[in-house]
Protein backbone atom coordinates (compact mmCIF):
# COMPACT_ATOMS: atom_id res chain seq x y z
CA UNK A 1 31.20 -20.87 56.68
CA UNK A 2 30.27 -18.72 53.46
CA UNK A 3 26.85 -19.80 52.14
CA UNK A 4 26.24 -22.54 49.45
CA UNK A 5 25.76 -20.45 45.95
CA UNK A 6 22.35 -22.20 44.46
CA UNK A 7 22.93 -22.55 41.03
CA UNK A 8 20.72 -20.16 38.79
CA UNK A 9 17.97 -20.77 36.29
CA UNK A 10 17.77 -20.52 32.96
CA UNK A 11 15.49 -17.26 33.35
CA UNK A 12 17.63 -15.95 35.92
CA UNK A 13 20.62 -16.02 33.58
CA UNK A 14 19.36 -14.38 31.30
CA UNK A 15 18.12 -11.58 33.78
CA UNK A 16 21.64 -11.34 35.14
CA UNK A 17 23.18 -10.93 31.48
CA UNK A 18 20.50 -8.69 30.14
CA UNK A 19 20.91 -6.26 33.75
CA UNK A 20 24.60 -6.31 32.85
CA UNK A 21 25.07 -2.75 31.23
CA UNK A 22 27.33 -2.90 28.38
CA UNK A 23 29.12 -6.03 28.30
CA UNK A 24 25.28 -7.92 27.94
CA UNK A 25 24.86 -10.72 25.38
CA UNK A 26 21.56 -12.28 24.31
CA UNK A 27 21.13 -15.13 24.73
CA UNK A 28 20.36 -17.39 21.37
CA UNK A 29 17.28 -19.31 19.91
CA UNK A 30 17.85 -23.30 21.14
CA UNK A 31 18.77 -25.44 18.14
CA UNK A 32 16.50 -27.81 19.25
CA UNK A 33 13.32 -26.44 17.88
CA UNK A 34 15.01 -26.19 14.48
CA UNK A 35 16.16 -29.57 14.81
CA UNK A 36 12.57 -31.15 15.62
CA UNK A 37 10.69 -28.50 13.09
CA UNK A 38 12.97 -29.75 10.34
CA UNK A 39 13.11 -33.81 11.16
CA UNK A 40 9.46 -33.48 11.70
CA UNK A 41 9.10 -32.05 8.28
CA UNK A 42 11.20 -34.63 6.21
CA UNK A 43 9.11 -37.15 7.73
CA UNK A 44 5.97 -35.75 7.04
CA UNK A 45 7.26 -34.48 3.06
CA UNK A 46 8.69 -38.34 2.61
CA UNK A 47 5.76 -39.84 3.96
CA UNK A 48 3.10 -38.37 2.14
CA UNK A 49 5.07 -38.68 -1.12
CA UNK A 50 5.84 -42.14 -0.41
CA UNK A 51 2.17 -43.38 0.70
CA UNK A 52 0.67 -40.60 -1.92
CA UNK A 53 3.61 -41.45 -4.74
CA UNK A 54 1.06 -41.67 -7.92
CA UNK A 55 -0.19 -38.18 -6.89
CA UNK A 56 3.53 -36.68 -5.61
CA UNK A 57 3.86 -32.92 -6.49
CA UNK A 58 6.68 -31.82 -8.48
CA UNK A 59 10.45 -32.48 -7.27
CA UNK A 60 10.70 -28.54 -7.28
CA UNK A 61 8.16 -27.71 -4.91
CA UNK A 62 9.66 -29.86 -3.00
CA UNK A 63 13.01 -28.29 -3.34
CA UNK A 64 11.11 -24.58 -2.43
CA UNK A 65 9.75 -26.60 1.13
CA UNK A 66 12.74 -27.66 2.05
CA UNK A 67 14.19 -24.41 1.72
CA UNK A 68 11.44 -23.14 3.25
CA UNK A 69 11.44 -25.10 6.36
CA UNK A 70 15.66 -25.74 6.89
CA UNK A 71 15.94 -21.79 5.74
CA UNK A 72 13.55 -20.54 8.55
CA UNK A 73 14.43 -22.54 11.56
CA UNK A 74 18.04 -22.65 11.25
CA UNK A 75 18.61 -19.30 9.69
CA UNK A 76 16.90 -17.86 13.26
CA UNK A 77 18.43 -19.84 14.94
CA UNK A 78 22.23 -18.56 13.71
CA UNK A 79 21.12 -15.18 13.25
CA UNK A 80 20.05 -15.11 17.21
CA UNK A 81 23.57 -16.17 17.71
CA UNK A 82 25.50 -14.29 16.19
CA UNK A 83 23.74 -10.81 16.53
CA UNK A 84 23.56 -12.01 20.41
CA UNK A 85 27.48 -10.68 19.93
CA UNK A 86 25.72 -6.98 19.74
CA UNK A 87 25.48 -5.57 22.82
CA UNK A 88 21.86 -4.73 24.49
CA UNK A 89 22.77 -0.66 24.07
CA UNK A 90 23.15 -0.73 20.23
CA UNK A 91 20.02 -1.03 18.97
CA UNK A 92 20.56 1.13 16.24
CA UNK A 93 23.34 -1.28 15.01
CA UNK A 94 21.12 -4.33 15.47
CA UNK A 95 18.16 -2.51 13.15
CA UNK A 96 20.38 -2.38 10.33
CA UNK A 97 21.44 -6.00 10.38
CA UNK A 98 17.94 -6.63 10.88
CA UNK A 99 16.87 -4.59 7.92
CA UNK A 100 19.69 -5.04 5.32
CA UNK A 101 19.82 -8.61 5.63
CA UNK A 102 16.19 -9.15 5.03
CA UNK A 103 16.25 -6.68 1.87
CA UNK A 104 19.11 -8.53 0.02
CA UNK A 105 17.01 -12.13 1.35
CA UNK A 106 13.75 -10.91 0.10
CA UNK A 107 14.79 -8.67 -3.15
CA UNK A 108 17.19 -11.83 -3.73
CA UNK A 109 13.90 -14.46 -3.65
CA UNK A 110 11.95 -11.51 -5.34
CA UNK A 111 14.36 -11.42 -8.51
CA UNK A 112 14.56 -15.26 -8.52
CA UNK A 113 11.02 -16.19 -8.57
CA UNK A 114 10.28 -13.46 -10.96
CA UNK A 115 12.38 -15.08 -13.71
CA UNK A 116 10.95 -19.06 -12.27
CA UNK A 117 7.60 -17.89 -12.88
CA UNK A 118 8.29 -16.60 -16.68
CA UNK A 119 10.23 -19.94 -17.01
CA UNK A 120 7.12 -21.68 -15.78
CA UNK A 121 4.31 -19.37 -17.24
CA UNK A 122 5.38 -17.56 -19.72
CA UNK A 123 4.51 -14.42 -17.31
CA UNK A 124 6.28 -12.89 -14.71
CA UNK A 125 3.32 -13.71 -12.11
CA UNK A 126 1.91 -15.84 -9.60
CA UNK A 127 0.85 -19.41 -11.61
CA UNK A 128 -2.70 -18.36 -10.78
CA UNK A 129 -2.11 -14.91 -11.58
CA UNK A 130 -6.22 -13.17 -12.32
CA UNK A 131 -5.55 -10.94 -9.70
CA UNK A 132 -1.78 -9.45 -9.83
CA UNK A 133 -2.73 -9.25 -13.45
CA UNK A 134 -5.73 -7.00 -12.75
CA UNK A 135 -4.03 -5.09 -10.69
CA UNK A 136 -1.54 -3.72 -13.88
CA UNK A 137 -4.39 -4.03 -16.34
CA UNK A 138 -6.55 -1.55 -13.60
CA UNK A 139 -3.79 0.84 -13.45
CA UNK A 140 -2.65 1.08 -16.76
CA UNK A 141 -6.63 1.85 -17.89
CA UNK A 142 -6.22 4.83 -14.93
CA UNK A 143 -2.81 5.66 -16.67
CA UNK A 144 -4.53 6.08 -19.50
CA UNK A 145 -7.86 7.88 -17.83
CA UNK A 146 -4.64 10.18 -16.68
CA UNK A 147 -3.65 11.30 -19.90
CA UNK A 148 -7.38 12.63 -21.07
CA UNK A 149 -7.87 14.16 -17.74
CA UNK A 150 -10.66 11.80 -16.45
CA UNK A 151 -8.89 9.49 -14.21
CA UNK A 152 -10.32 11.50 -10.89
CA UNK A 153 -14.03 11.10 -11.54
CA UNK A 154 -13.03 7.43 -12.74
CA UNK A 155 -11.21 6.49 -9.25
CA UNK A 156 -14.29 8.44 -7.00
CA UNK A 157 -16.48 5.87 -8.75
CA UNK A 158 -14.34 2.54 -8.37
CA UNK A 159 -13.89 3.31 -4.46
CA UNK A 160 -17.80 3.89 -4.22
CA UNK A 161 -18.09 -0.01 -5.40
CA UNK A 162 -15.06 -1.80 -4.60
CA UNK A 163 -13.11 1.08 -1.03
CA UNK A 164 -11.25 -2.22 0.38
CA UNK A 165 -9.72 -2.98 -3.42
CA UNK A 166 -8.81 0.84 -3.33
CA UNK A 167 -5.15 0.98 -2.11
CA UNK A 168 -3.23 -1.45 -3.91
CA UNK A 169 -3.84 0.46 -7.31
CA UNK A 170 -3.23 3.42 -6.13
CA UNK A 171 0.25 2.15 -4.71
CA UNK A 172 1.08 0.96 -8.15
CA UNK A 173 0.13 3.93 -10.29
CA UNK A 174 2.94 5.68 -10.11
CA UNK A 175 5.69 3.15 -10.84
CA UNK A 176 3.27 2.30 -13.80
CA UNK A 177 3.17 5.52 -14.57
CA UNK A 178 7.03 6.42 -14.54
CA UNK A 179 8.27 2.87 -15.68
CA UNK A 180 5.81 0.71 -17.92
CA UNK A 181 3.57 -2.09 -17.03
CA UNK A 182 6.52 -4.52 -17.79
CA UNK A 183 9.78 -2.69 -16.08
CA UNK A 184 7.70 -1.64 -12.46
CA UNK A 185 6.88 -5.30 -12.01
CA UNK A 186 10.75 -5.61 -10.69
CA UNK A 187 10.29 -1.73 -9.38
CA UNK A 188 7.42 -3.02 -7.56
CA UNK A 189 9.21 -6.24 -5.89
CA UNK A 190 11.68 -4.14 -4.98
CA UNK A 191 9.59 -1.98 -3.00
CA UNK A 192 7.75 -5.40 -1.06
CA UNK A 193 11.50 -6.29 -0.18
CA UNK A 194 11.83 -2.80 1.44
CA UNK A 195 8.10 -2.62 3.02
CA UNK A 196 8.96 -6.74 4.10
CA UNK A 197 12.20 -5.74 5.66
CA UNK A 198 11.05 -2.74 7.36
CA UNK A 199 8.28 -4.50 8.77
CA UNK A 200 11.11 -6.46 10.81
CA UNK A 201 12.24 -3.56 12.07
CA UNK A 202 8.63 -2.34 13.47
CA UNK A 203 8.22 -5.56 14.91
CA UNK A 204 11.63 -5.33 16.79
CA UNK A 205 10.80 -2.07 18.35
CA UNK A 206 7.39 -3.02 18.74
CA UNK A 207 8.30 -5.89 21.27
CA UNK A 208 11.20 -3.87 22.74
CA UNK A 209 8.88 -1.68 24.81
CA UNK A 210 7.41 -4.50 26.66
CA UNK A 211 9.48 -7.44 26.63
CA UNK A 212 13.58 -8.35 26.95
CA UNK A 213 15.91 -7.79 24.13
CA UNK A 214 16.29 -11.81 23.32
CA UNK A 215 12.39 -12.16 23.08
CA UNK A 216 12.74 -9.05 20.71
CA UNK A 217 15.41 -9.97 18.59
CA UNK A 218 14.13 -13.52 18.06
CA UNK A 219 10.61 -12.07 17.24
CA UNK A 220 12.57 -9.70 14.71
CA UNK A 221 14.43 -12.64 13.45
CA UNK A 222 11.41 -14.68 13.16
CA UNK A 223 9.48 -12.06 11.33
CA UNK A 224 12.72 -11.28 8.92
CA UNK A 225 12.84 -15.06 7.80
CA UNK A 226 9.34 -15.67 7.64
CA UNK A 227 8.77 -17.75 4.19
CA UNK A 228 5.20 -16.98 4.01
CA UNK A 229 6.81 -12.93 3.89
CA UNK A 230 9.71 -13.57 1.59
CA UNK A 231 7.19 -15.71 -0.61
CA UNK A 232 4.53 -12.76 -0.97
CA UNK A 233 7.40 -10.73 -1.94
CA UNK A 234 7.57 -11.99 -5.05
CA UNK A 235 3.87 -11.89 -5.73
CA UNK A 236 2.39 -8.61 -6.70
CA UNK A 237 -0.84 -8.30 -4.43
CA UNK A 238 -1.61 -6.02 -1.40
CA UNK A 239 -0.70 -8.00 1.76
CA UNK A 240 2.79 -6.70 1.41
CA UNK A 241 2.19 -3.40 2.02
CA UNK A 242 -1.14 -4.16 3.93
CA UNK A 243 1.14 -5.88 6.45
CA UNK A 244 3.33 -2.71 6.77
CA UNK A 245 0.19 -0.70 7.54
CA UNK A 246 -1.08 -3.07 9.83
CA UNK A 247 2.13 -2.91 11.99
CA UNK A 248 2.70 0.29 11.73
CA UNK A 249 -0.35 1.21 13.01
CA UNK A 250 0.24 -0.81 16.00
CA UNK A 251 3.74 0.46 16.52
CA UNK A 252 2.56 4.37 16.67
CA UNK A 253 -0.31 3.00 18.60
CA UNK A 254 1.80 1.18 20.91
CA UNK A 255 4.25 4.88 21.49
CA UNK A 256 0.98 6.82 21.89
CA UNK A 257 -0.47 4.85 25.04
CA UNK A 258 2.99 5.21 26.22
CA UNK A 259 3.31 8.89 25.75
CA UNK A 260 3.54 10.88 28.39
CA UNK A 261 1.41 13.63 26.14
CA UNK A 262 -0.66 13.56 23.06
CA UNK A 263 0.69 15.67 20.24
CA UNK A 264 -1.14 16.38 16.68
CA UNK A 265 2.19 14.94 15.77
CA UNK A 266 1.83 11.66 17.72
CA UNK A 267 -1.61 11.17 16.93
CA UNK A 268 -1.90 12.15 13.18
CA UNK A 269 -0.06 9.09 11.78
CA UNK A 270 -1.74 6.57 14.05
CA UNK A 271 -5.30 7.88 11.95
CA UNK A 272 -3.71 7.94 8.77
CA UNK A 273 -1.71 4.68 9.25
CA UNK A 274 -5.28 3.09 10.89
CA UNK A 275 -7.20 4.60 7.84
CA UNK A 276 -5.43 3.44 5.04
CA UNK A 277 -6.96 0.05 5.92
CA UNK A 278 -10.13 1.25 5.00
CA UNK A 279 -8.43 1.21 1.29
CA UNK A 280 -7.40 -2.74 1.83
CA UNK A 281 -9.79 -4.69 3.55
CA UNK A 282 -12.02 -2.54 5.31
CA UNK A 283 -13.08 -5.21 8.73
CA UNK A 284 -9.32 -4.70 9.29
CA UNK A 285 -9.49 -1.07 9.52
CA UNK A 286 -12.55 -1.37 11.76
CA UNK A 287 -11.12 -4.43 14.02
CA UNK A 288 -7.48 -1.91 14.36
CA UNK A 289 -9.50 0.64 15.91
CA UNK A 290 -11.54 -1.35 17.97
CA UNK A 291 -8.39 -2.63 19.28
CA UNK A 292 -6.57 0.46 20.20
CA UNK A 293 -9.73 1.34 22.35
CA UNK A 294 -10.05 -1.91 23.47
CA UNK A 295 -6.17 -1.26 24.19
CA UNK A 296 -7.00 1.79 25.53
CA UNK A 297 -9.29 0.60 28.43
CA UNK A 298 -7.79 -2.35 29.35
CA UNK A 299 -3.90 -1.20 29.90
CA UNK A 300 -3.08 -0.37 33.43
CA UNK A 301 -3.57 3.55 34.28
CA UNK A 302 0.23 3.41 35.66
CA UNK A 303 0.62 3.11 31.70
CA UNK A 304 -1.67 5.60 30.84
CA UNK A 305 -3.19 7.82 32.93
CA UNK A 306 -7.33 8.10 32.91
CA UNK A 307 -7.41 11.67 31.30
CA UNK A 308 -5.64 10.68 28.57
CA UNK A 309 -7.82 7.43 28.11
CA UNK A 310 -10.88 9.75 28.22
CA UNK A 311 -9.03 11.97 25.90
CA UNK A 312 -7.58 9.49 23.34
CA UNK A 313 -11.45 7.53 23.58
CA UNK A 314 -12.98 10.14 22.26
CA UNK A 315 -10.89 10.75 19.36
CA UNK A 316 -11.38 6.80 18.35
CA UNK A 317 -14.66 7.11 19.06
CA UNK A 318 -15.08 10.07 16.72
CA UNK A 319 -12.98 8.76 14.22
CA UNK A 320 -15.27 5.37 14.05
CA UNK A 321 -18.25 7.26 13.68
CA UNK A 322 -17.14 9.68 11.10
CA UNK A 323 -14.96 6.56 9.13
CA UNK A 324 -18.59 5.13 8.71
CA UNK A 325 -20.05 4.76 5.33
CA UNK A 326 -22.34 2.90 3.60
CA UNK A 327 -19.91 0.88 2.32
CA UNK A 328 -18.20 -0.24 4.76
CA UNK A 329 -20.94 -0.94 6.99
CA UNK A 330 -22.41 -2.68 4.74
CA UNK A 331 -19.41 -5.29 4.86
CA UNK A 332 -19.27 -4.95 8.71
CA UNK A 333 -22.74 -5.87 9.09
CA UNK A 334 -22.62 -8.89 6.60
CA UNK A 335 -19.12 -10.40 8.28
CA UNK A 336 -20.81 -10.29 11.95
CA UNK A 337 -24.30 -11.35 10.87
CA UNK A 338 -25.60 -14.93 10.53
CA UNK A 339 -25.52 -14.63 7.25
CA UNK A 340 -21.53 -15.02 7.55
CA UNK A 341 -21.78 -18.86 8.20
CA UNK A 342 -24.02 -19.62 5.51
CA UNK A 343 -21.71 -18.06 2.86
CA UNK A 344 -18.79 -20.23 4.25
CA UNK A 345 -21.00 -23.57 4.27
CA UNK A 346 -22.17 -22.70 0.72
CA UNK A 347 -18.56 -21.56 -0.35
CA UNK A 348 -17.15 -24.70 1.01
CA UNK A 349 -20.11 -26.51 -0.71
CA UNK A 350 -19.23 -25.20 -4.05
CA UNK A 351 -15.97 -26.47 -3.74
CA UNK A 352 -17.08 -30.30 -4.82
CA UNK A 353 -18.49 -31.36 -7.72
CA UNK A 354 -18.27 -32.33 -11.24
CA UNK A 355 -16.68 -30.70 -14.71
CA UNK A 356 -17.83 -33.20 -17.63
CA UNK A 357 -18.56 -36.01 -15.71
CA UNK A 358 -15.68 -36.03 -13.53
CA UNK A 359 -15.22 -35.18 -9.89
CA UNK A 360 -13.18 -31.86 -9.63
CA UNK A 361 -13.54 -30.92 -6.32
CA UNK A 362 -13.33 -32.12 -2.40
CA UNK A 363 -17.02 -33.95 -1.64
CA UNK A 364 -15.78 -33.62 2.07
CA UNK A 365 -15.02 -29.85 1.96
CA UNK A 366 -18.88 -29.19 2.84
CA UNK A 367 -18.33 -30.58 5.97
CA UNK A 368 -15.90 -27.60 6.80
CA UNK A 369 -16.93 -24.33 8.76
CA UNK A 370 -16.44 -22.02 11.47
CA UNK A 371 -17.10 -25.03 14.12
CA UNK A 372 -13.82 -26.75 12.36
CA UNK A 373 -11.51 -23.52 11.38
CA UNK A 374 -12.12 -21.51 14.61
CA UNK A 375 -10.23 -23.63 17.33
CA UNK A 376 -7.50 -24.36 14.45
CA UNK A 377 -7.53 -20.95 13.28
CA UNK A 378 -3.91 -20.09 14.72
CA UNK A 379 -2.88 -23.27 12.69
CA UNK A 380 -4.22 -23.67 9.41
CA UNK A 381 -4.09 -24.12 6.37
CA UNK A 382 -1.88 -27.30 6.59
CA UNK A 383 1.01 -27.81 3.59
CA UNK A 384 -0.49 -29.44 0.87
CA UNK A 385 1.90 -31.88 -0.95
CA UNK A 386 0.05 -33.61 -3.16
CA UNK A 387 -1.06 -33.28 -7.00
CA UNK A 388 -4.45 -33.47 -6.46
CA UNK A 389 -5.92 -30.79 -8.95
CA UNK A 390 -5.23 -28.31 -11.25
CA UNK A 391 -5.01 -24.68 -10.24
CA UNK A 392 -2.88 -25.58 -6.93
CA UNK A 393 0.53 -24.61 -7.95
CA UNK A 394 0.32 -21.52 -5.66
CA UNK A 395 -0.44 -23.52 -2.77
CA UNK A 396 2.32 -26.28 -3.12
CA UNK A 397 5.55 -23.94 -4.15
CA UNK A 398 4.46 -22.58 -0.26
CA UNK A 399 3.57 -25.39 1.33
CA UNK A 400 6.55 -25.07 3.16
CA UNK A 401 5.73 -21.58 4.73
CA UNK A 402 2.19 -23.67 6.03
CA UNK A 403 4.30 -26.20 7.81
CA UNK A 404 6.62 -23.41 9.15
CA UNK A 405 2.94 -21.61 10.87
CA UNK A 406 1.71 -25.15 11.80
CA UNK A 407 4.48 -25.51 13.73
CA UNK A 408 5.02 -22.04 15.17
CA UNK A 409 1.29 -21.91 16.63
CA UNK A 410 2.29 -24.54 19.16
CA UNK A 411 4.41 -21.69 20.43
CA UNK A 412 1.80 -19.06 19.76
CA UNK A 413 -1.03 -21.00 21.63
CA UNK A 414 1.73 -21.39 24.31
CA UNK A 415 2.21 -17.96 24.52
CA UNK A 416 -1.71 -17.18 24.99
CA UNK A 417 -1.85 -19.69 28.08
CA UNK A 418 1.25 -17.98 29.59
CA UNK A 419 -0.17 -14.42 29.23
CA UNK A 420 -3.75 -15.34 30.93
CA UNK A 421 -2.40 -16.85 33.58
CA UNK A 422 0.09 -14.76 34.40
CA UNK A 423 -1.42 -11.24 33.95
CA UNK A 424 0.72 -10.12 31.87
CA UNK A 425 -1.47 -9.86 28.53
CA UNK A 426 -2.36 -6.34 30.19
CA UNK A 427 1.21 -4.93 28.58
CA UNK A 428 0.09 -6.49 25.22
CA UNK A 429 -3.09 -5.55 24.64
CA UNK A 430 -3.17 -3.83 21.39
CA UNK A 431 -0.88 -6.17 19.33
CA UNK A 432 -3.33 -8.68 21.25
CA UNK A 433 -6.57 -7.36 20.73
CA UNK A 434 -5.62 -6.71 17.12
CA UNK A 435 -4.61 -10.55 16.36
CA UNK A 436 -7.18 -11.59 18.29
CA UNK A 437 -10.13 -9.86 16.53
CA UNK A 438 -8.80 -10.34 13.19
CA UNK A 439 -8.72 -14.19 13.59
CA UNK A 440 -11.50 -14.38 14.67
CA UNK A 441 -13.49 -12.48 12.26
CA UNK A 442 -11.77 -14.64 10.11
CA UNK A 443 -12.94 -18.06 11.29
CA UNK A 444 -16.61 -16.91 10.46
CA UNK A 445 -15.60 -15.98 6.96
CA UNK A 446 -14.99 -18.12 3.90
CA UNK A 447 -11.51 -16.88 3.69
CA UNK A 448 -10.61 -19.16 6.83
CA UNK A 449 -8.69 -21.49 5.09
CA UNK A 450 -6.85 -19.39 2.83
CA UNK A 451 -3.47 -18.58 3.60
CA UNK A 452 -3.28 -15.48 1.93
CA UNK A 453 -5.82 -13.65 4.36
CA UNK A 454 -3.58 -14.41 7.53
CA UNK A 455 -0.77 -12.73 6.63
CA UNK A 456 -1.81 -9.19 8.09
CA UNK A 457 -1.67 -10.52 11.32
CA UNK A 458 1.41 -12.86 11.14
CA UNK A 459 4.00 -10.93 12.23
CA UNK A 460 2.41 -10.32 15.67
CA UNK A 461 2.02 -14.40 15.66
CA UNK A 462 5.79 -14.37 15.74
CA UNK A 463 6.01 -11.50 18.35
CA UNK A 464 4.08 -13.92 20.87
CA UNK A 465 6.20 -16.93 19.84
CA UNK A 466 8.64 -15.69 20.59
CA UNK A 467 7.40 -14.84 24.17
CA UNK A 468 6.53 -18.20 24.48
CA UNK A 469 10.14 -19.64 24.14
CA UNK A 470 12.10 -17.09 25.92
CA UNK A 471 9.49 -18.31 28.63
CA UNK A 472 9.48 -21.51 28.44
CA UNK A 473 10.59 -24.03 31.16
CA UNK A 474 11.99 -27.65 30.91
CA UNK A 475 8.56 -29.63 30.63
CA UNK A 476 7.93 -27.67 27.29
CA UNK A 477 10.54 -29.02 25.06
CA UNK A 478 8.21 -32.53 25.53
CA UNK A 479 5.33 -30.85 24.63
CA UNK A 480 6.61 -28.94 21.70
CA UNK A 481 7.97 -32.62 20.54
CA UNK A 482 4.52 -33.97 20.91
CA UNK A 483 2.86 -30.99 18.71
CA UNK A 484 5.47 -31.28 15.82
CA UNK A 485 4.54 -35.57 15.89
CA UNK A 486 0.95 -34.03 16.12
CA UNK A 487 1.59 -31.84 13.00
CA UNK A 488 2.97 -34.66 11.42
CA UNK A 489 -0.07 -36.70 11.77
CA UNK A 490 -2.13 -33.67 11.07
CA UNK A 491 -0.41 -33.24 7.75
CA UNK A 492 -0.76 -37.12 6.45
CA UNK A 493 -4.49 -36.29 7.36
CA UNK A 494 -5.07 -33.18 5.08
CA UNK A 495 -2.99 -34.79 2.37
CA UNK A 496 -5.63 -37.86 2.58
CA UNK A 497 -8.42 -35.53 2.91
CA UNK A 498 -7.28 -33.42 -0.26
CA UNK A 499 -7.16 -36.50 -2.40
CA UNK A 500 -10.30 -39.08 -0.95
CA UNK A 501 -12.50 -36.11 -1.26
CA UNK A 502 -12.02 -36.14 -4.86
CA UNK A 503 -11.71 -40.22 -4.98
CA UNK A 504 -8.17 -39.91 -5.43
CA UNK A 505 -6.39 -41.73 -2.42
């Protein structure tokens, strides 16, 4: 009698089809999770408009959520089924769907929201635009310092006051330089489609090393569609490019501790990629080297050998000491002292009170700190969809790219239970250590809540995501129902919070 054939598991098949040479497929993203991230959010969007209808924001923020939301989750989901057609050898082939389908996405949102915000401004900006217009003002002043010869001693003394502000302007100098002020703010957002898209592709080989194909294609995916990506596209700020830097330093970290030998070739762009955060927000630069030797120590010597972790410590130890300045000590020491926590209470403080005898800010915002933002701190800041004060039109044209990280940190939080339990957060450590450090160096800043200071870190949030569901079993789809009711109520809350502090609601 031939033996019963047990049918196989979901994880089993797709062992079996990624262990089956050429003719593999990859398997695609459910469209479940789109389905309940997208119900979950017309709810929550009707609701709050509904119960909050005197203080609705305008239809077309509305319009940009929906797009947002419906765009991300069931764009990855199609993409991860019809690229699962490519076979597991040709990743070459999948890279440049990857990349040119992101560049005409993100250079196509670029263009369009350059021409909304002159429509809605007058300016081709951000609606609160000080700092994208300080950027072009700073570099056409050094533009000009160019021309009489003095721009040199003028940029040593900027960078002695203000290194973290440092690499942004010099990034746009040259397209100022060549083009105009006016005609390199499309040059520019043409370049942030590029660096957006080829962040993607980092990201994909990134996970590739150390997890399946369908966990890296959906990461990929994930990090190609992300709104909150596509959105600061179109906004001419450093995070962009910061992003880029931030990956690629972990990507030629990542190929380094995998290296059979070190090379001045191997190891010179992993310092220059891991100093040029010094030039954008200097406690990243610090927290990416701490990482890789973090990194370093922690990964399993079948991965790297001990004489190359005493080798490769040293040179991160010597390039932390020598990287160390007055400067950016200075900030180091402020961010980890206690001092750190009184700044946030006092900036959250600051943001209630009165202009002319009316309430203009949140009276409950005081109440806010590290205690609050810390365990949320994969989560926030919720979408904000109400009209609740001037100045906010920034925060509810992306409101839809909060819901889309609300929902994805179920998934992310997932993904940090799975890896501590299993083990396996050994194979990860440097993307790991990296997001790790960074958030939560951010939950002891004032910057906690603002969305705009996650972003360096995001696209490793959707590498572990995506762990998370290619791992998932059976009793998880209930529990990833429950969190998107959860982020429902969560959202009703901070929509009632943003207006009763001010004595709106």
């Amino acid at each position: 009698m031939p033996p019963i054939e047990r049918p196989m598991g979901r994880r089993a098949r797709w062992g079996a089809q990624l262990m089956s040479g050429a003719a593999a497929r990859i398997i695609s993203l459910p469209n479940w999770i789109a389905t309940y991230a997208v119900v979950a959010y017309m709810i929550a969007l009707a609701g709050v408009s509904m119960v909050y209808s005197n203080y609705a924001m305008e239809w077309y923020f509305g319009v940009f959520g929906i797009v947002w939301v419906a765009g991300f989750f069931f764009l990855s989901a199609h993409f991860s089924r019809e690229w699962s057609e490519l076979r597991v050898k040709r990743k070459r082939s999948f890279e440049k769907k990857l990349f040119w389908t992101g560049f005409w996405l993100h250079i196509g949102y670029a263009l369009f929201i350059h021409y909304f915000y002159i429509s809605m401004t007058g300016l081709p900006h951000e609606f609160q635009q000080a700092d994208s217009t300080g950027y072009i003002e700073l570099v056409s002043e050094w533009c000009d310092y160019w021309d009489n010869g003095t721009l040199w001693s003028i940029m040593v003394d900027y960078a002695q006051e203000k290194i973290s502000d440092m690499g942004y302007p010099l990034f746009e100098l040259l397209p100022v330089r060549w083009f105009g002020a006016d005609a390199a703010l499309i040059v520019l957002r043409l370049l942030n489609a590029l660096m957006s898209s080829y962040t993607a592709v980092l990201i994909y080989r990134i996970v590739s090393r150390s997890m399946d194909e369908t966990t890296s294609r959906i990461a990929a995916i994930f990090c190609m569609l992300h709104p909150v990506l596509i959105c600061y596209t179109g906004i001419l700020l450093k995070e962009v490019l910061m992003t880029l830097l931030t990956v690629q330093f972990v990507d030629f970290g990542d190929r380094l501790l995998r290296n059979r030998k070190y090379t001045f070739g191997t190891i010179a762009p992993l310092i220059l990629a891991g100093a040029s955060l010094f030039f954008f927000r200097t406690v990243l630069g610090m927290i990416a080297f701490m990482a890789l030797f973090f990194a370093l120590v922690m990964m399993s010597s079948r991965i790297v050998s001990y004489g190359k972790k005493i080798t490769l410590g040293v040179i991160i130890a010597s390039i932390l000491v020598m990287s160390v300045s007055d400067n950016i000590m200075r900030e180091i020491n402020y961010i980890t002292s206690t001092d750190a926590r009184a700044e946030q209470e006092t900036s959250m403080t600051n943001r209630y009170g009165t202009e002319g005898g009316k309430k203009s800010g949140n009276t409950f915002a005081k109440y806010a700190g590290a205690v609050v933002f810390a365990p949320l701190i994969f989560t926030i800041p919720f979408p904000t969809m109400v009209n609740a004060t001037e100045g906010q039109e920034d925060i509810r044209l992306i409101h839809g790219g909060n819901w889309m990280r609300n929902v994805m940190s179920g998934f992310v939080i997932l993904a940090m239970f799975m890896l501590l339990f299993s083990g396996d957060w050994r194979k990860y450590t440097l993307p790991l250590a990296l997001m790790l450090g960074y958030l939560l160096m951010l939950a002891f800043t004032q910057f906690a809540h603002s969305l705009r200071f996650h972003i360096p870190v995001m696209p490793f949030e959707m590498m572990f995501a995506a762990y998370a569901i290619t791992n998932m079993r059976k009793k998880h789809r209930t529990w990833y129902l429950i969190w998107c009711i959860v982020m429902v109520v969560a959202c009703f809350a901070w929509n009632w919070f943003k207006l009763a502090g001010r004595g709106l609601s």
